[in-house]
Protein backbone atom coordinates (compact mmCIF):
# COMPACT_ATOMS: atom_id res chain seq x y z
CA UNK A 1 -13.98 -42.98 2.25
CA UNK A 2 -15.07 -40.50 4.72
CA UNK A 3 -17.88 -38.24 4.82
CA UNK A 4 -17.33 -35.58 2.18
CA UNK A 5 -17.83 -32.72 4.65
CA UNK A 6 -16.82 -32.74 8.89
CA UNK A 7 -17.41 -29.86 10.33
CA UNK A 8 -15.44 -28.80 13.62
CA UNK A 9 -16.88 -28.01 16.29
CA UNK A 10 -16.75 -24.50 18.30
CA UNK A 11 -18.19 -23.71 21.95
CA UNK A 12 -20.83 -21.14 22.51
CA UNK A 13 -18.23 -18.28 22.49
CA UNK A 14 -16.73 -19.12 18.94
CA UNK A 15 -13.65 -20.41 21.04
CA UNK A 16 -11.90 -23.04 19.32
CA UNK A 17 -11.69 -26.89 20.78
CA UNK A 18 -8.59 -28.38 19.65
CA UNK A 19 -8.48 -31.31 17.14
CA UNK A 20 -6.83 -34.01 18.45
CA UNK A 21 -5.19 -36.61 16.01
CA UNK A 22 -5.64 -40.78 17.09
CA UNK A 23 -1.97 -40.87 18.63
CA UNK A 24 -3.47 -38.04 20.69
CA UNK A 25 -1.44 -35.50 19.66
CA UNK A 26 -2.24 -31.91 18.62
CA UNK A 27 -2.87 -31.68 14.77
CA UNK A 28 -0.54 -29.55 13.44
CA UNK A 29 2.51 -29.88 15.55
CA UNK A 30 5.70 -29.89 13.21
CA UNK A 31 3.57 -29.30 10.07
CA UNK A 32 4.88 -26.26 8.04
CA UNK A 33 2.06 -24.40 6.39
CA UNK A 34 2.96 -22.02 3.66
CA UNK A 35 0.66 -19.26 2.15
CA UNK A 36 -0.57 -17.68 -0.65
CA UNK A 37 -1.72 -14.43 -1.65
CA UNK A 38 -3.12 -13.40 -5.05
CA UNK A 39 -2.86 -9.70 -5.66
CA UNK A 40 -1.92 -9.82 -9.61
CA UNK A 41 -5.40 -8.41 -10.95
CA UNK A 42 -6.62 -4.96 -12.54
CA UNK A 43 -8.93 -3.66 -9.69
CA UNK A 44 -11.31 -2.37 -12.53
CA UNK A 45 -13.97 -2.02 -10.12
CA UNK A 46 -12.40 -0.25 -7.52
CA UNK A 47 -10.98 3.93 -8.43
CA UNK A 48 -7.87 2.39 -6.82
CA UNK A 49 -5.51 -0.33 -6.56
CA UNK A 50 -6.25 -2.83 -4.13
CA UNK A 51 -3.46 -4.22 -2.42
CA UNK A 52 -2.53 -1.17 -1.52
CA UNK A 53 -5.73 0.34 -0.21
CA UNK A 54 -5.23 1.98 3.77
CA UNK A 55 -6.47 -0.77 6.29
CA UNK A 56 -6.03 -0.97 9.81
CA UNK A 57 -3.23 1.33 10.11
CA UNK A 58 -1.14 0.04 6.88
CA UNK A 59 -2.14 -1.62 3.60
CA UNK A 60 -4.40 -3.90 2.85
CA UNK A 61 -1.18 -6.17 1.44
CA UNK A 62 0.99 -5.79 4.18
CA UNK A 63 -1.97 -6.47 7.05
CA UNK A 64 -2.36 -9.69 4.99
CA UNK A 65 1.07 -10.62 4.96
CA UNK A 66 1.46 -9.79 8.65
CA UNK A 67 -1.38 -11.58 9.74
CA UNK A 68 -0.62 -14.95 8.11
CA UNK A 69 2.83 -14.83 9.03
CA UNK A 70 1.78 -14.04 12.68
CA UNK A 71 -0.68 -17.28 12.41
CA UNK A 72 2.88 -18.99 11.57
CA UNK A 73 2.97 -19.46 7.74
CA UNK A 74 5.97 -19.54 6.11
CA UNK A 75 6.72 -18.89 3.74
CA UNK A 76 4.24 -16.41 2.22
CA UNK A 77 4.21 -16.32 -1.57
CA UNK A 78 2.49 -13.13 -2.87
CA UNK A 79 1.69 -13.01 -6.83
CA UNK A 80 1.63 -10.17 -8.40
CA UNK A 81 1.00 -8.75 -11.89
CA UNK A 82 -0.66 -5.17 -12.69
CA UNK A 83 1.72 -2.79 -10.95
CA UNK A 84 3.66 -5.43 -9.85
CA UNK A 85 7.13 -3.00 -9.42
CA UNK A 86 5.16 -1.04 -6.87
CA UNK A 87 4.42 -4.13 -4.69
CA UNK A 88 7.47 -5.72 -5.08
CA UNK A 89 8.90 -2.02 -4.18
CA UNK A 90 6.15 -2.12 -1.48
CA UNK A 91 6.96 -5.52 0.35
CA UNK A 92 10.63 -5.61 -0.39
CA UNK A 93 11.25 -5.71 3.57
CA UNK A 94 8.09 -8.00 4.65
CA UNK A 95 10.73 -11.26 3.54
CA UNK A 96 8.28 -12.64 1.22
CA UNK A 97 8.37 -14.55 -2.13
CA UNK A 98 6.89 -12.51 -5.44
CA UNK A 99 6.12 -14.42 -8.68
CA UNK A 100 4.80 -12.89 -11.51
CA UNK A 101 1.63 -13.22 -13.09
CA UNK A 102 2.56 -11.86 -16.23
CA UNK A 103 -0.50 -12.36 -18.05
CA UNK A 104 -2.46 -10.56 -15.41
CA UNK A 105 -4.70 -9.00 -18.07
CA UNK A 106 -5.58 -11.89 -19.74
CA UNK A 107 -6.03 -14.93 -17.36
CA UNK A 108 -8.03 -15.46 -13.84
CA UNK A 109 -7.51 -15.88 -10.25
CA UNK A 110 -7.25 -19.32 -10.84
CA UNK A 111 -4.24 -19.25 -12.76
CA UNK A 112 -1.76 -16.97 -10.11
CA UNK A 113 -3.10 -19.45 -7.64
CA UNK A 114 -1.74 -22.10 -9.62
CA UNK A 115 1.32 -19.99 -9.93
CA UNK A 116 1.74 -19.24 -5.74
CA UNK A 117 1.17 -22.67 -5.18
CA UNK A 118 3.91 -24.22 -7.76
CA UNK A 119 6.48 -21.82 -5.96
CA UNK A 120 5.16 -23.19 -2.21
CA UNK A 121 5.67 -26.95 -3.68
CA UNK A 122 8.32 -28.36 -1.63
CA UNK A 123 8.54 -25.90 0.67
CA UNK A 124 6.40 -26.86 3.30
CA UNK A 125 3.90 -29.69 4.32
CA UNK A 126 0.43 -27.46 3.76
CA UNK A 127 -0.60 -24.47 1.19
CA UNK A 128 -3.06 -21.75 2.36
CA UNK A 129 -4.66 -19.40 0.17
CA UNK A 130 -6.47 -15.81 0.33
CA UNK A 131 -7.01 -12.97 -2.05
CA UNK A 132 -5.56 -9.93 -1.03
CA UNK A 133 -9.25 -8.40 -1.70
CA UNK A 134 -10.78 -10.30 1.57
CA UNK A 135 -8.34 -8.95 4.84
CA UNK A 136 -11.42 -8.94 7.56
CA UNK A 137 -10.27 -12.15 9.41
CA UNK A 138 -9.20 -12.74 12.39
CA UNK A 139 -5.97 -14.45 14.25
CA UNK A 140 -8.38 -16.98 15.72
CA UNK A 141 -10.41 -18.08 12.49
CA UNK A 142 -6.45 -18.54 10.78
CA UNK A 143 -5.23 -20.50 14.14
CA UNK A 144 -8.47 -22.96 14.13
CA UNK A 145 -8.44 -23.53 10.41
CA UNK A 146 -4.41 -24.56 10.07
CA UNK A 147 -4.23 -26.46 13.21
CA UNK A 148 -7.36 -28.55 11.88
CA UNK A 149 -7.14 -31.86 10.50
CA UNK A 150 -8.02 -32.49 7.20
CA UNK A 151 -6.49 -32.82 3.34
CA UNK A 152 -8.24 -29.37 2.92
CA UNK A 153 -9.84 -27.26 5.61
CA UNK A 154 -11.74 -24.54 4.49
CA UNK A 155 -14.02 -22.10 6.97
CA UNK A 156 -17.64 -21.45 6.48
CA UNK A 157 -20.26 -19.03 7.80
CA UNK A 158 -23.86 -20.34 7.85
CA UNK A 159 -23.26 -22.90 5.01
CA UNK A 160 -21.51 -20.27 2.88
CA UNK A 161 -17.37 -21.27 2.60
CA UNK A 162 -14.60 -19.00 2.62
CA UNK A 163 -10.97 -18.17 2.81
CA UNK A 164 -8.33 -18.80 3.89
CA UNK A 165 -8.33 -22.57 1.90
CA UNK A 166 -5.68 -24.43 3.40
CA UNK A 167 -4.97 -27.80 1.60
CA UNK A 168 -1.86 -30.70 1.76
CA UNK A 169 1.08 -29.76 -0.18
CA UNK A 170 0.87 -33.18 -1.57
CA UNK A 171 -2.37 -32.14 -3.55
CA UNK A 172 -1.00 -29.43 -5.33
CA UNK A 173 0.30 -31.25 -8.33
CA UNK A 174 -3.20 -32.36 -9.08
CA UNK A 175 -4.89 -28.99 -8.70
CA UNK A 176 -2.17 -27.25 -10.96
CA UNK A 177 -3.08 -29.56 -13.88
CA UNK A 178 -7.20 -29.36 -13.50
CA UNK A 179 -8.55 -27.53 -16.33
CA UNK A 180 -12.39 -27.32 -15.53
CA UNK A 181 -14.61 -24.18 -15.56
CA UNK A 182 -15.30 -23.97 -11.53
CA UNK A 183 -11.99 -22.85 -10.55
CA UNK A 184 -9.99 -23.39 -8.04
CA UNK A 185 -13.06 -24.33 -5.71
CA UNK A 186 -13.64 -26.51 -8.65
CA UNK A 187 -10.25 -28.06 -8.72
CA UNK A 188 -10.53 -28.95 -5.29
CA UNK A 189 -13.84 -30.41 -5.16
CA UNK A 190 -12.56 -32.65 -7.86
CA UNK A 191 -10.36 -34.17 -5.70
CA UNK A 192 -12.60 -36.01 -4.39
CA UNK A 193 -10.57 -36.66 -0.60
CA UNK A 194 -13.04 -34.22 1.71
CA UNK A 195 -13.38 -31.35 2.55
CA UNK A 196 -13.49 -30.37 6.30
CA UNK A 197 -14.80 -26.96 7.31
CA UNK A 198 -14.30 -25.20 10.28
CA UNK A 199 -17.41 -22.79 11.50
CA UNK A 200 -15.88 -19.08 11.04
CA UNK A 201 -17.66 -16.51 13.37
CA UNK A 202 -19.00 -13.83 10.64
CA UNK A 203 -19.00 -12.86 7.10
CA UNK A 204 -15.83 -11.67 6.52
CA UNK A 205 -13.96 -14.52 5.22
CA UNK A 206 -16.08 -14.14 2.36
CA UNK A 207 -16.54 -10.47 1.74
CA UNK A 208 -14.34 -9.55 -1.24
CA UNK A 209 -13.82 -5.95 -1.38
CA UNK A 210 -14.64 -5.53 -5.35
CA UNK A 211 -16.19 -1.79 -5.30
CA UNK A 212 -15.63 1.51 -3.61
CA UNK A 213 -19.16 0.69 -1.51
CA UNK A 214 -17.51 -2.79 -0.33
CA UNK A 215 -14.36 -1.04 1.15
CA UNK A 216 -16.36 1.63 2.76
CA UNK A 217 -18.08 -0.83 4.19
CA UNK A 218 -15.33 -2.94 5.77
CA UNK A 219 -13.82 0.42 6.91
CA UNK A 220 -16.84 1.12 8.65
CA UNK A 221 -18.05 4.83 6.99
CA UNK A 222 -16.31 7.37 4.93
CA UNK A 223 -13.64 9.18 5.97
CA UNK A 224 -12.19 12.10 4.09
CA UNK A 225 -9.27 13.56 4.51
CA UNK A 226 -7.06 16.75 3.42
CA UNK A 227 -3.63 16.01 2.22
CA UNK A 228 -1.36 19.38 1.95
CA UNK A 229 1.77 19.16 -0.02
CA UNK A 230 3.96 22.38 0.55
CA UNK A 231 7.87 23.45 -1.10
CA UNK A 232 9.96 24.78 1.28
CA UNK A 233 10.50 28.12 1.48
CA UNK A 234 12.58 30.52 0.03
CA UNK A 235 16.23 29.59 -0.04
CA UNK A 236 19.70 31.34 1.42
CA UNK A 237 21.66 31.46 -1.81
CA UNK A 238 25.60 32.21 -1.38
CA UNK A 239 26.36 35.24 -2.92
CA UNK A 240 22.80 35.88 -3.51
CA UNK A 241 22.46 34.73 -6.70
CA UNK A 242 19.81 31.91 -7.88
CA UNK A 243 21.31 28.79 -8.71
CA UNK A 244 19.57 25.35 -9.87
CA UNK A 245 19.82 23.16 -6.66
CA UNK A 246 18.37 19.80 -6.23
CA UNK A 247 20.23 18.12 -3.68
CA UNK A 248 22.42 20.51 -2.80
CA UNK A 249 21.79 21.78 1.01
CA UNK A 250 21.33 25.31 1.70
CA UNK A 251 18.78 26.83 4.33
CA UNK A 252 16.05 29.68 4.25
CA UNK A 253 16.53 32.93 4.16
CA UNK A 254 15.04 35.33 6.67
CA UNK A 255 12.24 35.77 3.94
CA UNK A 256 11.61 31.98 3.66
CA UNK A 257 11.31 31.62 7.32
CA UNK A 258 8.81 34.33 7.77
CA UNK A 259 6.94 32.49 4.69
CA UNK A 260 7.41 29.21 6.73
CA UNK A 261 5.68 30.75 9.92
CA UNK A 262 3.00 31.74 7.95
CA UNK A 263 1.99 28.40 7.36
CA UNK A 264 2.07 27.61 11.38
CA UNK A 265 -0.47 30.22 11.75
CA UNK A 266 -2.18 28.68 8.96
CA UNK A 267 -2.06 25.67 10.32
CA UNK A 268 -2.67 25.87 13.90
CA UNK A 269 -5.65 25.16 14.51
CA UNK A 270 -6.54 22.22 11.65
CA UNK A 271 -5.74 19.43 13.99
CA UNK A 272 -3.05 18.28 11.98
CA UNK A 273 -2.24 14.62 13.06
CA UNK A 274 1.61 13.88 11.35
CA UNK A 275 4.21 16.54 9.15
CA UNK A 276 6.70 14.65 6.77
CA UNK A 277 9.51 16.38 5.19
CA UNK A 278 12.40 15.92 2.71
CA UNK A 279 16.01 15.56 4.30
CA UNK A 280 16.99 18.45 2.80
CA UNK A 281 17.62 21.26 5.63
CA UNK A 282 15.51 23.88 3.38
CA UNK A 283 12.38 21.78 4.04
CA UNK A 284 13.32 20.38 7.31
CA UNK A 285 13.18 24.13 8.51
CA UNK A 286 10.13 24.96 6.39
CA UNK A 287 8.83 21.73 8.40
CA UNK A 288 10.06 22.66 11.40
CA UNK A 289 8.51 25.69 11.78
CA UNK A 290 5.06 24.95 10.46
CA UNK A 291 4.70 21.78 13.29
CA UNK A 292 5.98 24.87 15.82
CA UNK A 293 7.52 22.16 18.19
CA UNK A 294 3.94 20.60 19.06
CA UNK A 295 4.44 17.77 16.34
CA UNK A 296 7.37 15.93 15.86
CA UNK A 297 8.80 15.85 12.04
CA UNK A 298 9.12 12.58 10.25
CA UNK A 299 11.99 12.34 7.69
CA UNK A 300 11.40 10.73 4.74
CA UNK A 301 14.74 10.44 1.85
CA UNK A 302 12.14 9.35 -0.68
CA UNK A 303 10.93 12.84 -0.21
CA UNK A 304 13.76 14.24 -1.54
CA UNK A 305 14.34 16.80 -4.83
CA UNK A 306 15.78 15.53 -7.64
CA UNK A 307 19.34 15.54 -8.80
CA UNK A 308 20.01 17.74 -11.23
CA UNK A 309 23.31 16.09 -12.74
CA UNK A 310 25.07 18.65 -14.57
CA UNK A 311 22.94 21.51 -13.68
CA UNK A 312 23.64 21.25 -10.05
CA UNK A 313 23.89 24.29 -8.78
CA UNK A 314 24.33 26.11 -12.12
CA UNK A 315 23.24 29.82 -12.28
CA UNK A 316 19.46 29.69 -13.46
CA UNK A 317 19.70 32.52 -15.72
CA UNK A 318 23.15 30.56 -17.44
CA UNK A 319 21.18 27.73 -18.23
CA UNK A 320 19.68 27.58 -21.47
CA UNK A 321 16.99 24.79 -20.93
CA UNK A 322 13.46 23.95 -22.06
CA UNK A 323 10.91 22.91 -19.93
CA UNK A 324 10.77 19.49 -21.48
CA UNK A 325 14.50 19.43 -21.11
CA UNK A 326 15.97 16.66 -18.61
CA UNK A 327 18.69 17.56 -16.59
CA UNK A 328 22.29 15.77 -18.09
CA UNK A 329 22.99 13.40 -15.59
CA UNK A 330 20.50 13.89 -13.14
CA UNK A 331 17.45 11.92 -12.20
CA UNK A 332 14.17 11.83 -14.16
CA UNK A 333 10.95 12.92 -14.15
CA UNK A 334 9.67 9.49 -14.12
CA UNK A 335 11.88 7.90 -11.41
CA UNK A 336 11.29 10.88 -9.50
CA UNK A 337 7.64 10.95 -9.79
CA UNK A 338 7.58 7.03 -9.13
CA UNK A 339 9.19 7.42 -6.30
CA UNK A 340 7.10 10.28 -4.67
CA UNK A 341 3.91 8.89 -5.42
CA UNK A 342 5.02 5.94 -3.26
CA UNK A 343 5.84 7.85 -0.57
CA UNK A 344 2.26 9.92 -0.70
CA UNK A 345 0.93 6.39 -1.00
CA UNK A 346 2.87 5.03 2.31
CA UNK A 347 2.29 8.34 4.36
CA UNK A 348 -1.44 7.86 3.43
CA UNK A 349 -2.05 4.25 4.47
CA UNK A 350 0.43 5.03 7.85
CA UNK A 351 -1.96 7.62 9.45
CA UNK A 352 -4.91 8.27 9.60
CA UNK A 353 -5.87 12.17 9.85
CA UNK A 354 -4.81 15.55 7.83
CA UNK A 355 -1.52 15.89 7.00
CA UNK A 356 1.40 17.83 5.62
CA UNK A 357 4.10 16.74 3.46
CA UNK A 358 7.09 19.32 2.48
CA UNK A 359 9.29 18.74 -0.03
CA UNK A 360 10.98 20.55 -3.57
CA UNK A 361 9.41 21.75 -6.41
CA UNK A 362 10.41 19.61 -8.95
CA UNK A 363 9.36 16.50 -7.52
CA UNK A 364 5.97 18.48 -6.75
CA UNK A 365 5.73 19.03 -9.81
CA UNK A 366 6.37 15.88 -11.17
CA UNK A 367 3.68 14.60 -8.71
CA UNK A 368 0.80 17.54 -9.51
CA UNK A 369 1.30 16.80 -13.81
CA UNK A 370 -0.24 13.35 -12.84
CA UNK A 371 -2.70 13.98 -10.52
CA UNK A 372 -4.24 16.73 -13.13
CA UNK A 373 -3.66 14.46 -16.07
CA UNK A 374 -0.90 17.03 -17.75
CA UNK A 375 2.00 16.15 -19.82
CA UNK A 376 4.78 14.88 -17.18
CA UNK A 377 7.70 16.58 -19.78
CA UNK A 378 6.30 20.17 -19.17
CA UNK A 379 5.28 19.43 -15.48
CA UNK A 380 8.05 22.18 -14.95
CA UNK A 381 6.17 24.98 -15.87
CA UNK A 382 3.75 24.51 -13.40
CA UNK A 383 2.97 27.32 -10.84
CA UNK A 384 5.07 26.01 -7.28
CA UNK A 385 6.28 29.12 -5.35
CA UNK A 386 8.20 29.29 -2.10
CA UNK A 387 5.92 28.04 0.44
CA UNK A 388 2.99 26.88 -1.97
CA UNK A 389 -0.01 24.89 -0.67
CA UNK A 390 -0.96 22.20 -2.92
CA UNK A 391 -4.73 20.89 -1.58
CA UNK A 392 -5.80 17.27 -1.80
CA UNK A 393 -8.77 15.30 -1.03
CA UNK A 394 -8.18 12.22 0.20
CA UNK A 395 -10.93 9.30 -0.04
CA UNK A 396 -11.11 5.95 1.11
CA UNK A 397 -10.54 3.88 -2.09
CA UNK A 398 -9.65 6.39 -4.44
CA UNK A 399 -6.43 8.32 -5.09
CA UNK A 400 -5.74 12.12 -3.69
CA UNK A 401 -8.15 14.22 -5.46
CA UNK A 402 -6.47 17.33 -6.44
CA UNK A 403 -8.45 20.73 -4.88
CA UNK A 404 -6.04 23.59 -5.15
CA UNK A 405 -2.82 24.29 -6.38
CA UNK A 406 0.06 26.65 -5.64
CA UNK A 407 -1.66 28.34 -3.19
CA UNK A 408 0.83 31.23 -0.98
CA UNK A 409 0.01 31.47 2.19
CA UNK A 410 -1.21 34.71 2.71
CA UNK A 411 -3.47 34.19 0.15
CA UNK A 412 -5.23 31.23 1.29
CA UNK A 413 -8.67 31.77 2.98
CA UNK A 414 -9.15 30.77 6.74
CA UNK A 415 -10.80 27.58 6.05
CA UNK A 416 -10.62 25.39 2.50
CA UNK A 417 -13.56 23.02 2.28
């Protein structure tokens, strides 16, 4: 048998000198390698959820994805568990394959590797595998360790191993049935066919980012940032009278656009770096006017108000509802709150500075009831007027931190801290 370790050799510069099999040929030529990524946990020590952390301009899920796939695996199997609809919601154009951990709660690591690496079987010739907690590697360190030769290849730094762990697909019967206490580093070990490691050129392909201090760390230093949620402004109703509109289109009135350039002045000189808005033309003007033509708008649909069935545009003062009430036919509370916090959660992990996000008062609403921890059934009786600042705080590793709500315009100080 051979030598239970090899290591593979690197020149002075980290660069990587290509493995070559005994027919001479490149290792790896031809070989499919698939991946895996384990992202099914709780993230109790982190104030957030993992996977979907900001990093490097996206999430910490998607980089993941991206990079492996840009290394060449395919396919890449991501298994997920706690909060699972949001990822799947979240990847559901990255072309990957989700299984389920569905005993997230209850089980280890070990056992959604198991699970990404029974849906690989048969699907290509070599299985990778990284937690979605450990993104610092680089295109090089995943090029040298799948085009290396070896039943499993694995990459250290100064002794210590690392991910990713890329092992033949033929082995992956034998590591789904161990049942040891050492895990999957256990289950290959027992294997007993080698183990060849490649020499990685730092620490990251073992830093795990378990705690808040571990991801500030990877990011390099704390960043905080203000996140301002605003309604639109006040609305040209036909006839004048108020009616209950949720996607129904109307624009401001003369009063709403004077509220709207209220908020340019407010915000002119806060270096604000992006301004997202609902479809809807009352907050694409209340957007409009607030970026003053020096930023251009991004349109989001998911930023939209919410349907009001029946209600739509009702009179208010002939409707005889509760605040707990849904509306008949309309969308709810929940889907609409699920479905803004998402896009808060994208707009956050695309950029990188302040920003502003307009949209409708219900779906504010909906979105402000969880963030202070109030009943989402009576989020409706929250304070939201035309051109309201909402204030958040914005951490790396930890969800928007409510700091003011409701705020009008004229009321709000020169600077917030």
């Amino acid at each position: 048998m051979r030598d239970l370790f090899k290591r593979i050799q690197v020149d002075e510069k980290g660069a990587f000198l290509n493995i070559i099999s005994e027919t001479g040929a490149k290792f790896g030529a031809g070989l499919k390698t698939g991946a895996v990524i384990t992202a099914a946990g709780l993230s109790s020590r982190m104030s957030d959820f993992k996977p979907l952390l900001p990093y490097k301009d996206t999430t910490m899920v998607r980089f993941l994805v991206s990079l492996l796939r840009d290394a060449g695996a395919a396919p890449v199997v991501v298994v997920v568990g706690y909060r699972g609809n949001e990822l799947r919601k979240h990847l559901e154009d990255m072309d990957v394959l989700l299984v389920e951990n569905p005993q997230y709660a209850e089980t280890e690591m070990f056992d959604s590797i198991k699970l990404g690496l029974q849906r690989l079987a048969g699907h290509c010739d070599r299985a990778a595998f990284v937690p979605v907690d450990v993104p610092d590697l680089s295109p090089a360190l995943l090029q040298r360790v799948f085009h290396t030769e070896g039943s499993i290849v694995r990459p250290v730094y100064h002794g210590r191993p690392g991910h990713p762990v890329v092992m033949d697909a033929a082995l992956i019967p034998e590591v789904c049935v161990y049942t040891g206490d050492r895990g999957f580093r256990g289950a290959l070990e027992s294997l007993g066919c080698g183990i060849t490691e490649v020499e990685a050129e730092n620490d990251g392909i073992y830093n795990d980012i378990d705690t808040i201090e571990d991801y500030q760390s990877l990011i390099g230093k704390e960043r905080t940032r203000t996140l301002y949620i605003v309604r639109h402004g006040a609305v040209e109703f036909p006839g004048g009278e108020k009616l209950c509109i949720g996607r129904t289109d109307l624009p401001l009135s003369k009063t709403g656009r004077r509220q709207a350039l209220q908020l340019q002045e407010y915000f002119h000189n806060k270096g604000i770096e992006a301004v997202y808005a609902s479809p809807l033309r009352r907050a694409r003007e209340t957007a409009q006017l607030i970026a003053g033509g020096d930023i251009a708008v991004r349109i989001r649909d998911d930023l939209t108000e919410m349907y009001m069935g029946s209600w739509e545009n009702q009179p208010l003062a002939s409707l005889q509802k509760k605040l707990e009430d849904e509306a008949p036919g309309g969308e709810t509370r929940y889907s609409a709150l699920l479905r803004f916090s998402e896009a808060v959660n994208q707009i956050i992990a695309e950029t990188s500075g302040d920003i502003v996000i307009v949209s409708h008062a219900g779906v504010i609403c909906a979105y402000l009831s969880e963030r202070m921890n109030t009943p989402l059934e009576t989020s409706r009786g929250l304070r939201q007027p035309y051109c309201g600042l909402n204030i958040f705080e914005v951490r790396i590793g930890s969800s928007p931190k409510l700091r003011e709500y409701g705020v009008r315009a004229n009321q709000v100080p020169e600077e917030t801290s």
